[in-house]
N, C-alpha and C. Protein backbone atom coordinates (compact mmCIF):
# COMPACT_ATOMS: atom_id res chain seq x y z
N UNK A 1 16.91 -12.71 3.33
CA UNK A 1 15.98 -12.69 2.21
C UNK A 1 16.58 -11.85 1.09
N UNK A 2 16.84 -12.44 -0.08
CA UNK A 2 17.00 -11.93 -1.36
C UNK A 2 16.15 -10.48 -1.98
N UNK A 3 16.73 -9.42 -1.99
CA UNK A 3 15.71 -8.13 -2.31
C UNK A 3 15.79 -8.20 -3.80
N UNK A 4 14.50 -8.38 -4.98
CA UNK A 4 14.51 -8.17 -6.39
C UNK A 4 14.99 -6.65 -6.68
N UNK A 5 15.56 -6.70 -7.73
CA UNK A 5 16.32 -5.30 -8.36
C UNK A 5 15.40 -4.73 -8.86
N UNK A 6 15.15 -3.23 -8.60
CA UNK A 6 13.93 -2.59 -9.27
C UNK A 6 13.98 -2.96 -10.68
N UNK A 7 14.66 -3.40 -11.12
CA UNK A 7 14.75 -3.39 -12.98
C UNK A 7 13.70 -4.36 -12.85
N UNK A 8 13.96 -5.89 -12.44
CA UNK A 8 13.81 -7.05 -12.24
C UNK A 8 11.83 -7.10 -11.97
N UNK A 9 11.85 -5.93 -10.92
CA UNK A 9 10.71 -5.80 -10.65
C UNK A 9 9.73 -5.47 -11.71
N UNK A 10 10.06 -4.43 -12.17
CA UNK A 10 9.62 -3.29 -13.23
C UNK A 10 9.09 -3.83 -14.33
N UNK A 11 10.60 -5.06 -14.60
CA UNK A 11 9.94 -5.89 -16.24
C UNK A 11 8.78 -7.00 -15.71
N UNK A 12 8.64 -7.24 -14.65
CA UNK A 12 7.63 -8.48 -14.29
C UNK A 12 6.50 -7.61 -14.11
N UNK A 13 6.17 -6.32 -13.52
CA UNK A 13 5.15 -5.92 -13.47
C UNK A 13 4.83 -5.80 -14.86
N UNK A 14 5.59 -5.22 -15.86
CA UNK A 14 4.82 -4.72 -17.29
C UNK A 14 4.48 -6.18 -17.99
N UNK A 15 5.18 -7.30 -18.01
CA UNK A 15 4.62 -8.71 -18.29
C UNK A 15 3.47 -8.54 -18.21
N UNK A 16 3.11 -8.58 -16.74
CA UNK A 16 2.23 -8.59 -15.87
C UNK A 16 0.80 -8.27 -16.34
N UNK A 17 0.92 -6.58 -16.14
CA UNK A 17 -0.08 -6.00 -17.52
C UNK A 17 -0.20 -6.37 -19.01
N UNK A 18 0.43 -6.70 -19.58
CA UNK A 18 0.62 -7.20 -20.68
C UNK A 18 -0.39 -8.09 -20.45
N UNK A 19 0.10 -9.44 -19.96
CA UNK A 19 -0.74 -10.40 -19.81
C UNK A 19 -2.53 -9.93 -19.98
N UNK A 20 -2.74 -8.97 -19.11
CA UNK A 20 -4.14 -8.87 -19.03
C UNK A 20 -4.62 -7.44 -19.78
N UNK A 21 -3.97 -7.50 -20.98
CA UNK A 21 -3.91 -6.29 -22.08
C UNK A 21 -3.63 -4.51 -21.51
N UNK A 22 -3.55 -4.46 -20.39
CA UNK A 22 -3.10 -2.92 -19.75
C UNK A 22 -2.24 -2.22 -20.56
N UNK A 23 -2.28 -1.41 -21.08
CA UNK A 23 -1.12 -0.74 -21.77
C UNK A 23 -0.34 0.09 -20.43
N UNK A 24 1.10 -0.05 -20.23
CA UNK A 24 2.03 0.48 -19.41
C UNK A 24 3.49 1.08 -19.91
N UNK A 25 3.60 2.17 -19.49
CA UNK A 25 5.06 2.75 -20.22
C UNK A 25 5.94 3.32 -18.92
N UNK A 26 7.11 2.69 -18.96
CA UNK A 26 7.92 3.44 -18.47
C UNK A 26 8.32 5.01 -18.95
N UNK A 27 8.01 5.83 -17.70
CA UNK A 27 7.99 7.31 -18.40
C UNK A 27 9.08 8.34 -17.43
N UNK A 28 9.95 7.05 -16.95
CA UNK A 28 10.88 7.41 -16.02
C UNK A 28 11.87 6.42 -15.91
N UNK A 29 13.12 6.09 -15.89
CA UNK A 29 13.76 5.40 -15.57
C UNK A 29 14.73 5.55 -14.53
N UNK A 30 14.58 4.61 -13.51
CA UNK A 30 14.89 5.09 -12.33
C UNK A 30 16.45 4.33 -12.16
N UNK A 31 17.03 4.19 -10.96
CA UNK A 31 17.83 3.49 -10.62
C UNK A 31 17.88 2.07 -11.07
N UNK A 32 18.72 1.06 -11.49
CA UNK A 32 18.74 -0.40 -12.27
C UNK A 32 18.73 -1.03 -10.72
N UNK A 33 19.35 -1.01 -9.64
CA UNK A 33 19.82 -1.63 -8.95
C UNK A 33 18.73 -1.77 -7.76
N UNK A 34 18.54 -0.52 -7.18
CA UNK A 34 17.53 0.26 -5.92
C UNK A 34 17.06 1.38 -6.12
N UNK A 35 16.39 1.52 -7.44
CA UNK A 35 15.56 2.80 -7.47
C UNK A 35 14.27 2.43 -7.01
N UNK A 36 13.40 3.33 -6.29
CA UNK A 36 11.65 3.55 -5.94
C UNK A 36 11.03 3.19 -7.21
N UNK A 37 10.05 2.79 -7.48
CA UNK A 37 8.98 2.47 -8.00
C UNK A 37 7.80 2.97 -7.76
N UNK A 38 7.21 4.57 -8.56
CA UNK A 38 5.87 5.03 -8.18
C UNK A 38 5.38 4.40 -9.82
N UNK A 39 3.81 4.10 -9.48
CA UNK A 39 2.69 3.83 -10.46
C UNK A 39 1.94 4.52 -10.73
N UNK A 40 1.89 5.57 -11.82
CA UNK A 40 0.25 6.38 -11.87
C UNK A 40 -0.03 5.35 -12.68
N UNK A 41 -1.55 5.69 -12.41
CA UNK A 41 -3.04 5.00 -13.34
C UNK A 41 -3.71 5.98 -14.06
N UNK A 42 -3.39 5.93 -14.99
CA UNK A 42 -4.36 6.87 -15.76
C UNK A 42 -5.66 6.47 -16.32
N UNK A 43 -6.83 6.68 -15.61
CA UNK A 43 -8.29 5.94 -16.34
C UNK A 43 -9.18 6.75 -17.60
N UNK A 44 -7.68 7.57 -18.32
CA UNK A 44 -8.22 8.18 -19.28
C UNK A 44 -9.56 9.33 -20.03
N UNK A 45 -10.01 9.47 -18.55
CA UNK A 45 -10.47 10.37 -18.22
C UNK A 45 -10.61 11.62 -17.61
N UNK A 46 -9.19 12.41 -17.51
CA UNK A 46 -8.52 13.13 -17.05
C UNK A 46 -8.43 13.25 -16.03
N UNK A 47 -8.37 11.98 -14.60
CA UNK A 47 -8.42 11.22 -13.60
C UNK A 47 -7.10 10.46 -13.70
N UNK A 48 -6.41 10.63 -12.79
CA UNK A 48 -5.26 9.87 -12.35
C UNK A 48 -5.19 9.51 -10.67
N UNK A 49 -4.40 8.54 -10.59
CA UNK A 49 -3.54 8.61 -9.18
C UNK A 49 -2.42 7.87 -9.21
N UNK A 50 -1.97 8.04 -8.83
CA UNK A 50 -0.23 7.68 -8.07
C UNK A 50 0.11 6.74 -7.01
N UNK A 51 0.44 5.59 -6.79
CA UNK A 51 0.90 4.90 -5.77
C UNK A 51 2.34 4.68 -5.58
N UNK A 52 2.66 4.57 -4.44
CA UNK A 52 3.90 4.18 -3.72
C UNK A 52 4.10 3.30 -2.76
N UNK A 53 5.40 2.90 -2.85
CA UNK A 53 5.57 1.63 -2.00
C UNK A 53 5.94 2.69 -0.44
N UNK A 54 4.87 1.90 0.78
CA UNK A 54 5.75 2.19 1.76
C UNK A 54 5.37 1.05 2.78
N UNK A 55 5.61 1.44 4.16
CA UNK A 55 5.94 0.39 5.15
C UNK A 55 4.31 0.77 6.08
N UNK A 56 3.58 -0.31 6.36
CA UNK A 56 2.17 -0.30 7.08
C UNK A 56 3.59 -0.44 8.46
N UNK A 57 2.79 0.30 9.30
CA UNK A 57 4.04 0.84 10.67
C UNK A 57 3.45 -0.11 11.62
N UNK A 58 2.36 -0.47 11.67
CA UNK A 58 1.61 -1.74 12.29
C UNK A 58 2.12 -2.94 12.28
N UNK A 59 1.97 -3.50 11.10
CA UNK A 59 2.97 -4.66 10.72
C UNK A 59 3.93 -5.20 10.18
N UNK A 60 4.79 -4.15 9.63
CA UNK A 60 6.00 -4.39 9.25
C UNK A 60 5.68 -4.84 7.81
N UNK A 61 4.65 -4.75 7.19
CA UNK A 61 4.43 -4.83 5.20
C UNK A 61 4.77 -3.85 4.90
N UNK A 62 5.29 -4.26 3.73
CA UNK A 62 5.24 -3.20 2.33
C UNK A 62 4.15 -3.46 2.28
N UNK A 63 3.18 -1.81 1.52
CA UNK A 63 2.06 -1.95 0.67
C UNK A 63 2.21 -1.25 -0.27
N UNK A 64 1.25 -0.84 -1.42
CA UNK A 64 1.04 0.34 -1.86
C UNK A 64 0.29 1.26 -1.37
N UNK A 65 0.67 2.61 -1.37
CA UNK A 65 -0.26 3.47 -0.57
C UNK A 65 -0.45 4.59 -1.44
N UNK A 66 -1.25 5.31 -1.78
CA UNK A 66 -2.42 6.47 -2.65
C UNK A 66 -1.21 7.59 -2.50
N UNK A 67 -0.48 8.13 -3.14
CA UNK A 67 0.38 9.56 -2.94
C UNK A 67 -0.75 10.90 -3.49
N UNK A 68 -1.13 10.49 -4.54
CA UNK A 68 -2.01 11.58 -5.19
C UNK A 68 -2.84 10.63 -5.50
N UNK A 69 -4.03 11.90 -6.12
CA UNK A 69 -5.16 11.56 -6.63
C UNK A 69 -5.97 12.70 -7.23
N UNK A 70 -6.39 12.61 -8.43
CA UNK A 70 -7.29 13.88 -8.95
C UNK A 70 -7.15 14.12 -10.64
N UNK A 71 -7.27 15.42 -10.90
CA UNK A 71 -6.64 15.27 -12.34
C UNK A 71 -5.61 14.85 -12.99
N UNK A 72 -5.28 14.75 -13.89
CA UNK A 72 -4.15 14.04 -14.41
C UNK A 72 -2.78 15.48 -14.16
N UNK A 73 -3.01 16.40 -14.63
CA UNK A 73 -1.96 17.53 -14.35
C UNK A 73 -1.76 17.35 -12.76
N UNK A 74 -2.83 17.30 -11.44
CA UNK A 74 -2.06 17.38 -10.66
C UNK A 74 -1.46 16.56 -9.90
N UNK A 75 -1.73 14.98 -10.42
CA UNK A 75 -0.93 14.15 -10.24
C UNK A 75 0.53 14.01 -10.94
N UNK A 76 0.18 14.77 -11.69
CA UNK A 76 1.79 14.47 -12.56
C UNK A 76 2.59 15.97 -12.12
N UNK A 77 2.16 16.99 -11.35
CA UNK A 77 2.88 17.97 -10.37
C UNK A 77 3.33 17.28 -8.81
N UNK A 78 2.48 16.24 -8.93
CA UNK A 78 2.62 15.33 -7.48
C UNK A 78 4.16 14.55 -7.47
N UNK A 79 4.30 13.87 -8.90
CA UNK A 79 4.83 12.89 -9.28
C UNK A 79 6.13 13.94 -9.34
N UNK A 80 6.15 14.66 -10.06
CA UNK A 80 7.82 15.72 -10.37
C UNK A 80 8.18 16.20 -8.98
N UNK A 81 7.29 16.55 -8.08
CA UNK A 81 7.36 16.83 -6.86
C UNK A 81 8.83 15.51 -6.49
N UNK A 82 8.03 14.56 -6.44
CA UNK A 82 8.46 13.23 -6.07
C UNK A 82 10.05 13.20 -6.54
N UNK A 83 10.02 13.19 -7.87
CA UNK A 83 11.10 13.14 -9.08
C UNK A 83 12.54 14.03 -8.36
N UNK A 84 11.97 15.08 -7.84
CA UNK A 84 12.74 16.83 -7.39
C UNK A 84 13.73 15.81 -6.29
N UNK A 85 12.88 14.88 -5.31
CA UNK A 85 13.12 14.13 -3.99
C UNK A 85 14.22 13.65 -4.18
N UNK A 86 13.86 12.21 -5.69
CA UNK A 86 14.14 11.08 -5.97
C UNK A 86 14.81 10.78 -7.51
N UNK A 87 16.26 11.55 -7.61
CA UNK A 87 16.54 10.80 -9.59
C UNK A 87 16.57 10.28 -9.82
N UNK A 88 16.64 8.77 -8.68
CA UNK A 88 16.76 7.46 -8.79
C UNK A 88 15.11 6.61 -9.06
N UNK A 89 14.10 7.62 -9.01
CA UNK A 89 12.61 7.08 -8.74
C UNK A 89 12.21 6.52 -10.36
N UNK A 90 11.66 5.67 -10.04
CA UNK A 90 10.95 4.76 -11.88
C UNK A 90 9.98 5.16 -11.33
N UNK A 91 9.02 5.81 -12.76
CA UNK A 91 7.77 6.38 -12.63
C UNK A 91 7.52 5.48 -14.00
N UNK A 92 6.30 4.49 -13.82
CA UNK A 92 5.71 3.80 -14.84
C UNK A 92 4.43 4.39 -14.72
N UNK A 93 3.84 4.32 -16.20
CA UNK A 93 2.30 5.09 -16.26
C UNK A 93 1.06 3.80 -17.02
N UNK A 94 0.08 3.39 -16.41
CA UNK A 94 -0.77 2.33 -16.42
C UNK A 94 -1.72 2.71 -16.90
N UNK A 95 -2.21 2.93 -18.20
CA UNK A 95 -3.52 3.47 -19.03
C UNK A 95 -4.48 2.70 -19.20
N UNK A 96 -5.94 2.35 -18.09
CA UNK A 96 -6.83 1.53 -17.86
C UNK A 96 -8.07 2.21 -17.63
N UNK A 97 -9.22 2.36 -18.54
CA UNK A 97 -10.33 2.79 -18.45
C UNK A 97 -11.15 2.44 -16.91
N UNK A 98 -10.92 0.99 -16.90
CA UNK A 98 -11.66 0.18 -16.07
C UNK A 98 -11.00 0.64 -14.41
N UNK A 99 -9.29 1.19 -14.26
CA UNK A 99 -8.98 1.16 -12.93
C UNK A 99 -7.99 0.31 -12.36
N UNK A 100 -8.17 -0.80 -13.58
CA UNK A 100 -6.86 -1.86 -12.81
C UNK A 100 -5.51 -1.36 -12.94
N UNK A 101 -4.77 -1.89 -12.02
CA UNK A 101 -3.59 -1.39 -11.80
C UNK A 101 -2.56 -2.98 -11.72
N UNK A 102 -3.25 -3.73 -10.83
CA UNK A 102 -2.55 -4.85 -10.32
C UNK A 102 -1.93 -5.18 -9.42
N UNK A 103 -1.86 -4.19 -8.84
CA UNK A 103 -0.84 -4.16 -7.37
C UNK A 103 -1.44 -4.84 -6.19
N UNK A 104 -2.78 -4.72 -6.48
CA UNK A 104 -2.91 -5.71 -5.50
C UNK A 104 -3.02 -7.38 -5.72
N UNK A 105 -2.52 -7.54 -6.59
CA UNK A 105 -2.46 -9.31 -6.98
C UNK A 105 -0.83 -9.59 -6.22
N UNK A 106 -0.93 -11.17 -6.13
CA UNK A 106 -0.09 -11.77 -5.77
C UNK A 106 1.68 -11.31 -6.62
N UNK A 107 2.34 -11.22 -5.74
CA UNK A 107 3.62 -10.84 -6.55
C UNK A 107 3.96 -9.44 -6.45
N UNK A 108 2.74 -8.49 -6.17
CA UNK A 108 2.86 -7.49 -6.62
C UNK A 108 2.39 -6.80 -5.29
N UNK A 109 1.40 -6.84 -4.30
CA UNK A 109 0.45 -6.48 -3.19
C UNK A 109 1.96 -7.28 -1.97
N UNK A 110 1.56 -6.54 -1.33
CA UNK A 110 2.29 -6.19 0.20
C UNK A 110 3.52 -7.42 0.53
């Protein structure tokens, strides 16, 4: 099976949002080839959280799974945390009153 290049990934997710008016910024640029991909959501209410890709140990999916959650400062101490790990990590930021993110739609979910 063919693995998509985080770049590859990255520009189809922001399409993605686009499509359904989300404003999204890359606020990290990670590795072109095989860098991680974390998502905060910012619902603009000084409320954030953070997702990451990992492996459900049950069945062998990728999902997204919750890293942080709470104010926006301490998700984004969550996220540098992360960053400290990972120089290769793309941190995109998803500014949605409503909550959507998209990850769980087709293309994008497990």
């Amino acid at each position: 099976m063919t693995r998509l290049t985080a770049r590859f990934w990255v520009d189809a997710y922001l399409a993605r949002l686009r499509q359904h008016a989300i404003p999204a910024f890359v606020t990290a640029h990670g590795d072109d080839q095989a860098g991680a991909v974390l998502v905060k959501l910012a619902t603009l209410d000084g409320q954030a959280r953070a997702f990451t890709r990992s492996f459900d140990l049950a069945t062998g999916a990728r999902i997204w799974s919750e890293l942080a959650a709470g104010t926006e400062p301490e998700v984004d101490a969550a996220i540098a945390r992360q960053r400290g790990f990972d120089p290769d990590l793309w941190v995109l930021e998803v500014e949605d009153r409503q909550g959507r993110h998209l990850l769980d739609q087709d293309g994008f979910s497990g």
